[in-house]
N, C-alpha and C. Protein backbone atom coordinates (compact mmCIF):
# COMPACT_ATOMS: atom_id res chain seq x y z
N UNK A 1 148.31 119.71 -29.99
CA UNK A 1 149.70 119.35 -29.92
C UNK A 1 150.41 120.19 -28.87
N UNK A 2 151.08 119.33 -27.90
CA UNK A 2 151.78 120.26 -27.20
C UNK A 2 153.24 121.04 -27.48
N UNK A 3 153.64 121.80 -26.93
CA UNK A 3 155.05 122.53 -27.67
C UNK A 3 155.85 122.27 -26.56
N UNK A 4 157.40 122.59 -27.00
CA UNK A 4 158.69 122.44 -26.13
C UNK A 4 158.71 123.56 -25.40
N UNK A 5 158.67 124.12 -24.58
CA UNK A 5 159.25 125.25 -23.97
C UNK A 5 160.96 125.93 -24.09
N UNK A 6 161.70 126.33 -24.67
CA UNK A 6 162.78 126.76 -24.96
C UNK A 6 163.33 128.22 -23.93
N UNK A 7 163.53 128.32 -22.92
CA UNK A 7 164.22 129.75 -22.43
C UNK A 7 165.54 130.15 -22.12
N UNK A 8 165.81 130.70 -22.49
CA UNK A 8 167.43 131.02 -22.34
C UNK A 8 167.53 131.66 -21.27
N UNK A 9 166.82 132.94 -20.79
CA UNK A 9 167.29 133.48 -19.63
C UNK A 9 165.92 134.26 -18.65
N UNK A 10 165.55 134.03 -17.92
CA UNK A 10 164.44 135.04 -16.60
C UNK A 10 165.40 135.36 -15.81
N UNK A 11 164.72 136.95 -15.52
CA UNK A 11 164.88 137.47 -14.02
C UNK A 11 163.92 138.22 -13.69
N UNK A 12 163.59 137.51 -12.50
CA UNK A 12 162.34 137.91 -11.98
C UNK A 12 163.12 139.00 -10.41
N UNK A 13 162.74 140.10 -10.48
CA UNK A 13 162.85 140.72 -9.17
C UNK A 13 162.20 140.20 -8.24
N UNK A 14 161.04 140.25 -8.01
CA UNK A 14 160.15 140.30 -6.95
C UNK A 14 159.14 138.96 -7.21
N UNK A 15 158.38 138.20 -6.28
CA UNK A 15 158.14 137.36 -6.28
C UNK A 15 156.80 137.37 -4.84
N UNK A 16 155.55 137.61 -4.78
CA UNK A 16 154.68 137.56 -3.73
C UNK A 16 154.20 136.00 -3.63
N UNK A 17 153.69 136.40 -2.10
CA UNK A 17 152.90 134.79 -1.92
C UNK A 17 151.72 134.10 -2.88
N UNK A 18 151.39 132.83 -3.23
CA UNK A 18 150.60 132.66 -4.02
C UNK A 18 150.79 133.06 -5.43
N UNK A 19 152.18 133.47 -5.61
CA UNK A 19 152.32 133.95 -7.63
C UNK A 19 152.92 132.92 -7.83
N UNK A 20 152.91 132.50 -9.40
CA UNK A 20 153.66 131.27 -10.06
C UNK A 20 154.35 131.34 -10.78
N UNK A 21 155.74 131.22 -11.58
CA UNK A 21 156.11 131.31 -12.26
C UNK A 21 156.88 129.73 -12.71
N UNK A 22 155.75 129.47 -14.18
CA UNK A 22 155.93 128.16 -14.49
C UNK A 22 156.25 128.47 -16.10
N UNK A 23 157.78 127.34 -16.15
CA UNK A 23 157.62 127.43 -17.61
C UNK A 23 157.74 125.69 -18.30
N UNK A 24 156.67 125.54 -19.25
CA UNK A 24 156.04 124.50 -19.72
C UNK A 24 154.65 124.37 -20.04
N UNK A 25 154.30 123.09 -20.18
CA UNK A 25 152.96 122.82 -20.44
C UNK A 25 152.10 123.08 -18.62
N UNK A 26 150.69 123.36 -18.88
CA UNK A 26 150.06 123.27 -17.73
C UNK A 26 148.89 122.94 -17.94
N UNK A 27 148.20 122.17 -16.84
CA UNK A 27 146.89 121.94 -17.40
C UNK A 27 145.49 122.72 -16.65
N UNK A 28 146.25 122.99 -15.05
CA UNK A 28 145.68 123.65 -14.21
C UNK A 28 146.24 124.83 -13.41
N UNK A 29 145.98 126.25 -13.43
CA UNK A 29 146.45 127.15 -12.37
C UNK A 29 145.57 127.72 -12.30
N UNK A 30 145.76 127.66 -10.21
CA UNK A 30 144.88 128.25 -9.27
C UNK A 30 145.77 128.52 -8.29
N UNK A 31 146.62 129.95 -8.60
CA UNK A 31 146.59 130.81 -7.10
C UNK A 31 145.49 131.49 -6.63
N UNK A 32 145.43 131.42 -5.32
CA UNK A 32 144.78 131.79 -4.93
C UNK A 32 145.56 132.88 -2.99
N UNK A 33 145.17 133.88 -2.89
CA UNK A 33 145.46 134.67 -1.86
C UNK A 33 144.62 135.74 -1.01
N UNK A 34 144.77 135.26 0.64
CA UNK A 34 143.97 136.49 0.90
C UNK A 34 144.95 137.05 1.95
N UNK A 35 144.75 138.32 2.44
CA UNK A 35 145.55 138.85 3.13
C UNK A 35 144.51 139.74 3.74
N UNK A 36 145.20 140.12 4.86
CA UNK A 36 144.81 141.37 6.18
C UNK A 36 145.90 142.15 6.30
N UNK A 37 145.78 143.51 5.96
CA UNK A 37 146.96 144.90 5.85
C UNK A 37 146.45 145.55 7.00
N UNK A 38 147.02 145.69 8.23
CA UNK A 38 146.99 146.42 9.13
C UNK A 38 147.92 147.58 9.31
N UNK A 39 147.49 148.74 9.26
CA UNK A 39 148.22 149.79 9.82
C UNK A 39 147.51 150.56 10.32
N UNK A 40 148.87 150.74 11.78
CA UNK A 40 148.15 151.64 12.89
C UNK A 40 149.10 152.44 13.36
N UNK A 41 148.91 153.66 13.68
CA UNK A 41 149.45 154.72 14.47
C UNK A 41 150.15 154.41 15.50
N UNK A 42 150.24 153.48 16.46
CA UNK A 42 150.74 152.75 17.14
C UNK A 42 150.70 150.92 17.32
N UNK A 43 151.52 150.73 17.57
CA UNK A 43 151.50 149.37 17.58
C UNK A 43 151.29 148.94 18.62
N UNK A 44 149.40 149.12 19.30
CA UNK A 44 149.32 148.01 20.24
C UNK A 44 148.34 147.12 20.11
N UNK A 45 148.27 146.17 20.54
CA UNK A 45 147.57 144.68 19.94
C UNK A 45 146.74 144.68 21.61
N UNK A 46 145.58 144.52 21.19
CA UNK A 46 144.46 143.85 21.97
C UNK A 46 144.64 142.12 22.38
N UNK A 47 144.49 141.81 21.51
CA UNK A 47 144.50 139.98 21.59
C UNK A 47 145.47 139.71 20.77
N UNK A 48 145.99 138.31 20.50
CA UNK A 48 146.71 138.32 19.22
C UNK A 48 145.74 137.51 18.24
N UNK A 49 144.43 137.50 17.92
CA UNK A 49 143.58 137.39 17.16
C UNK A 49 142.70 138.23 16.80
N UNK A 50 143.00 139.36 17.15
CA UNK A 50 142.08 140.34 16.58
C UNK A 50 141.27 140.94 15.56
N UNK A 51 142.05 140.49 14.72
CA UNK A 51 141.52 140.31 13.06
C UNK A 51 142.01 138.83 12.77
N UNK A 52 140.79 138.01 12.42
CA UNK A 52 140.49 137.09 11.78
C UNK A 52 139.76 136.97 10.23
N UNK A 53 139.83 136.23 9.30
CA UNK A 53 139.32 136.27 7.74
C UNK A 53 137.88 136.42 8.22
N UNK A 54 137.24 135.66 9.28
CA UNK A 54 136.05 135.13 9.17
C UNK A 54 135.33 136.36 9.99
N UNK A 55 136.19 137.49 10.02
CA UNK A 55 135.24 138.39 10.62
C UNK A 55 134.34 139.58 9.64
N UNK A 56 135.44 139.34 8.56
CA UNK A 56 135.20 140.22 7.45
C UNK A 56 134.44 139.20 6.44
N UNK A 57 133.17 139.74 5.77
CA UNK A 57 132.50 138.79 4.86
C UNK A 57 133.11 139.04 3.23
N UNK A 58 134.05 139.76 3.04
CA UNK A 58 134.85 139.86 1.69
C UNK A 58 135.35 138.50 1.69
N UNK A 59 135.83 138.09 2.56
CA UNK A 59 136.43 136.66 2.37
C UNK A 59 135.53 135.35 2.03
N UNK A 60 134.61 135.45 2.36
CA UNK A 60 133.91 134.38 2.03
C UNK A 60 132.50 134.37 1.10
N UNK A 61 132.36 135.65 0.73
CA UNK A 61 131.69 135.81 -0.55
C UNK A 61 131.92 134.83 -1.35
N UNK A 62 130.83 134.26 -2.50
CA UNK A 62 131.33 133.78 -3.53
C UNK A 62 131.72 135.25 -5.06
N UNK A 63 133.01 134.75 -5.53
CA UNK A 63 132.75 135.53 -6.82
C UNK A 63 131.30 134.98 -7.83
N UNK A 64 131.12 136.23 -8.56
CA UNK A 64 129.87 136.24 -9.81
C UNK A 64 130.33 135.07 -10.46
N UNK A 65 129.33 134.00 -11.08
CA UNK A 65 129.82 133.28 -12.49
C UNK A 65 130.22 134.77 -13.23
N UNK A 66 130.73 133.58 -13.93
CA UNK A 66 131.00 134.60 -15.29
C UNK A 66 130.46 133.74 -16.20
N UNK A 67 129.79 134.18 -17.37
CA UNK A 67 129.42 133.58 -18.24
C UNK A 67 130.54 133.19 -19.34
N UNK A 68 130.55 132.18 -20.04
CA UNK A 68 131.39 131.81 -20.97
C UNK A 68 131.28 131.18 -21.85
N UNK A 69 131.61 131.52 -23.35
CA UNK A 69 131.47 130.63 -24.54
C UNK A 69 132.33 130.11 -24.62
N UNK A 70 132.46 128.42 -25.29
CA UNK A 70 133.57 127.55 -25.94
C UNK A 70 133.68 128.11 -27.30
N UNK A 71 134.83 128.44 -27.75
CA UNK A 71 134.40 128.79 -29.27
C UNK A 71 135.69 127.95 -29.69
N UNK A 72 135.41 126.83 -30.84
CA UNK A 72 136.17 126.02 -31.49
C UNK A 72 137.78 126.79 -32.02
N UNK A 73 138.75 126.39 -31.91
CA UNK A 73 139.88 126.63 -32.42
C UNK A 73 140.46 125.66 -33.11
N UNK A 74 140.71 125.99 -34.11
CA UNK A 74 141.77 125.33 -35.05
C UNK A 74 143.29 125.83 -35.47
N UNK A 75 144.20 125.53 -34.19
CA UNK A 75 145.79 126.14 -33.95
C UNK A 75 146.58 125.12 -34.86
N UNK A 76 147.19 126.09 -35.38
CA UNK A 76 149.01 125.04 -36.15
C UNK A 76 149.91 125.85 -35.69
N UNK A 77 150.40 125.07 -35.77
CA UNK A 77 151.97 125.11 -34.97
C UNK A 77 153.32 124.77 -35.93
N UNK A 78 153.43 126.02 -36.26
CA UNK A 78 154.39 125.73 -37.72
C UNK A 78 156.21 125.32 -37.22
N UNK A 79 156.07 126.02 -35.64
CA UNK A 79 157.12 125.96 -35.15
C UNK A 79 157.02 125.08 -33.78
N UNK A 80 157.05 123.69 -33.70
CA UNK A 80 157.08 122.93 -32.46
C UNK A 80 157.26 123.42 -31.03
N UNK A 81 157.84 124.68 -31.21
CA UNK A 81 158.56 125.13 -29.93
C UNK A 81 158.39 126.61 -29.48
N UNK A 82 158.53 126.62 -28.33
CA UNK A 82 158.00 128.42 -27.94
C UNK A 82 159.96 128.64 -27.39
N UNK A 83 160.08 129.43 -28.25
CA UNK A 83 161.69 130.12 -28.21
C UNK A 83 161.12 131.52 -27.34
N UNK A 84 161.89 131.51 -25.95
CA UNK A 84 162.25 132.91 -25.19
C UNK A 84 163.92 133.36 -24.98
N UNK A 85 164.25 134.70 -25.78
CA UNK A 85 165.63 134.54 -25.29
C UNK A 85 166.03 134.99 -24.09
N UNK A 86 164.96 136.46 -24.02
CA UNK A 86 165.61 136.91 -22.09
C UNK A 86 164.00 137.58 -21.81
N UNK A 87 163.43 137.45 -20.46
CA UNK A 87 162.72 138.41 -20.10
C UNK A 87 163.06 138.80 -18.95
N UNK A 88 162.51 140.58 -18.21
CA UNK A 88 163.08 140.86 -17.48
C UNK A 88 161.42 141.14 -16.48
N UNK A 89 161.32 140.49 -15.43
CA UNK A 89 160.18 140.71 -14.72
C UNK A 89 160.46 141.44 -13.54
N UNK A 90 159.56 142.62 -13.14
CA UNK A 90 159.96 143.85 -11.84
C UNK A 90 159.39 142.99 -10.72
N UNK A 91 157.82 142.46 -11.16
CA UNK A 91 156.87 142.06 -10.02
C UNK A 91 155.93 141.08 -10.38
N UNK A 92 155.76 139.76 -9.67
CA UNK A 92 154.76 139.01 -9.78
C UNK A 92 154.04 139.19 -8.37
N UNK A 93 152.77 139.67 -8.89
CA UNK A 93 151.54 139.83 -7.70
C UNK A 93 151.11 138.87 -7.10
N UNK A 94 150.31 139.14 -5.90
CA UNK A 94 149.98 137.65 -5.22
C UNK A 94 149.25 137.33 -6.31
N UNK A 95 148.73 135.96 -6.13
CA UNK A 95 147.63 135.54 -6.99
C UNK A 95 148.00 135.57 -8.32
N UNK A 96 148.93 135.82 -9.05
CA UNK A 96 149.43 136.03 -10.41
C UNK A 96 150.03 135.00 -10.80
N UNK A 97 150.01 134.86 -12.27
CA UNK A 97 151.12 133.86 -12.87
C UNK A 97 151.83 134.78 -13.95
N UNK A 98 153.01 134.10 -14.29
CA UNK A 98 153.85 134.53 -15.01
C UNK A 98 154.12 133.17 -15.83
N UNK A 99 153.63 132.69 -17.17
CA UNK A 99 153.82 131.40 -17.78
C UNK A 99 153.99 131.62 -18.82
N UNK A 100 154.94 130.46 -19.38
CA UNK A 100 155.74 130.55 -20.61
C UNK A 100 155.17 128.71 -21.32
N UNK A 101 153.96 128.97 -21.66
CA UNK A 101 153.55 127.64 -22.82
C UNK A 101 152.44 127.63 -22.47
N UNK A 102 152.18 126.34 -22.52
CA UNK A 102 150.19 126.32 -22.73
C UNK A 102 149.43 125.71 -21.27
N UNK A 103 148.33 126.96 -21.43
CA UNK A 103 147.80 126.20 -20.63
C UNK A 103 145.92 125.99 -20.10
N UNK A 104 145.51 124.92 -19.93
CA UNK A 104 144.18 124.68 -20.10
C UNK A 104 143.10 125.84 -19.37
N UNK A 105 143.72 126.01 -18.03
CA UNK A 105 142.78 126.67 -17.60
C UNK A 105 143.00 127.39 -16.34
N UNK A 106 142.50 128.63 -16.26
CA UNK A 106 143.30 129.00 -15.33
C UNK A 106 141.91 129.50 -14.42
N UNK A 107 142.18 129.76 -13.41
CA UNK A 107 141.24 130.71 -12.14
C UNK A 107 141.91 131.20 -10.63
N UNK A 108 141.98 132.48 -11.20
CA UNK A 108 143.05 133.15 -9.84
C UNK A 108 142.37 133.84 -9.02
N UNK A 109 142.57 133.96 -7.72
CA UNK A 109 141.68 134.86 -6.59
C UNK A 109 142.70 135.90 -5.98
N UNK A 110 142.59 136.65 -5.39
CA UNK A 110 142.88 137.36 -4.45
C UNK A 110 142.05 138.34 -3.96
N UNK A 111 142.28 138.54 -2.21
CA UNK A 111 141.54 139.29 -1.19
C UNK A 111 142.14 140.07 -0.87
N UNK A 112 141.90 141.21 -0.32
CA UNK A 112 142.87 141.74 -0.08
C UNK A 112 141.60 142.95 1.54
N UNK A 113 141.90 143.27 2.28
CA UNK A 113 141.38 143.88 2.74
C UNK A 113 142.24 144.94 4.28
N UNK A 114 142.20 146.01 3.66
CA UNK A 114 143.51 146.84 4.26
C UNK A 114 142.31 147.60 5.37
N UNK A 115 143.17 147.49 6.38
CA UNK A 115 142.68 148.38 7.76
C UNK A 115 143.23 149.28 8.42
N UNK A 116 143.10 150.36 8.48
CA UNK A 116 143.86 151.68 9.18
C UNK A 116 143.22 152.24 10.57
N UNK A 117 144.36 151.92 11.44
CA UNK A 117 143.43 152.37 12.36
C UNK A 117 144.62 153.67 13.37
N UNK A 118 144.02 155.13 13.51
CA UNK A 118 144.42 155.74 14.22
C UNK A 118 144.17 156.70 15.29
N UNK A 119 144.58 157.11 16.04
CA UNK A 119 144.57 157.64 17.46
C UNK A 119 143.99 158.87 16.85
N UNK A 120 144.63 159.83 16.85
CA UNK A 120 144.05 160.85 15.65
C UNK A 120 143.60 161.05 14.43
N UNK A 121 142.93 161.31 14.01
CA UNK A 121 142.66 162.06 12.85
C UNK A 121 143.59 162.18 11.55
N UNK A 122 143.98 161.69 10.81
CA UNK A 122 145.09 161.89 9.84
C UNK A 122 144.87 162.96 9.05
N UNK A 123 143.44 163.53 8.98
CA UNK A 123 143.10 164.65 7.60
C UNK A 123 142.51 165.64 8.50
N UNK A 124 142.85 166.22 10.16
CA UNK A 124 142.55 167.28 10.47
C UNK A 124 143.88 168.12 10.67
């Protein structure tokens, strides 16, 4: 049985690429995010393609299965409805959800792969 969603009040601060914030029924969520963090000691650029996803093999790895059991549920629902009166959210991450009711199934990714590059030495 599905339920009503009821919310009186969100505030969400912050909000990244690829996060969701859904309130209701769902049957499918898939964020998914990859990113390239560059920092450098100076800002000068070689090409303006210099870092590409497809240079780094983090990106195109597959994740592990995961193994998983179905295990039967038998839910009642004494109260038709999911009552929220206030929530207060700081941060939804990339790749994150933030959901208020039901939902079938979820599978979230994120990449992330940070690069530092400097002229000197930072730890001499």
């Amino acid at each position: 049985m599905d339920r009503t969603s009821i919310v009186q009040n969100v505030e969400i601060i912050s909000m990244v690429s690829a996060s969701i914030f859904e309130v209701g029924d769902t049957r499918i969520l898939t964020p998914s995010s990859r990113a390239l963090a560059v920092q450098r000691q100076e800002s000068t650029y070689v090409e303006p393609d210099e870092h590409t996803f497809d240079q780094y093999p983090m990106f195109t790895f597959p994740f592990p299965k995961i193994e998983h059991e179905c295990i039967p549920v038998n839910t009642v629902h004494e109260v038709p409805a999911i009552h929220v009166n206030s929530i207060k959210v700081i941060g939804i991450a990339a790749s994150s959800a933030f959901h208020i009711g039901k939902t079938d199934y979820v599978s979230a990714e994120a990449r992330v792969k940070h690069i530092r590059q400097f002229t000197v030495d930072p730890y001499e």
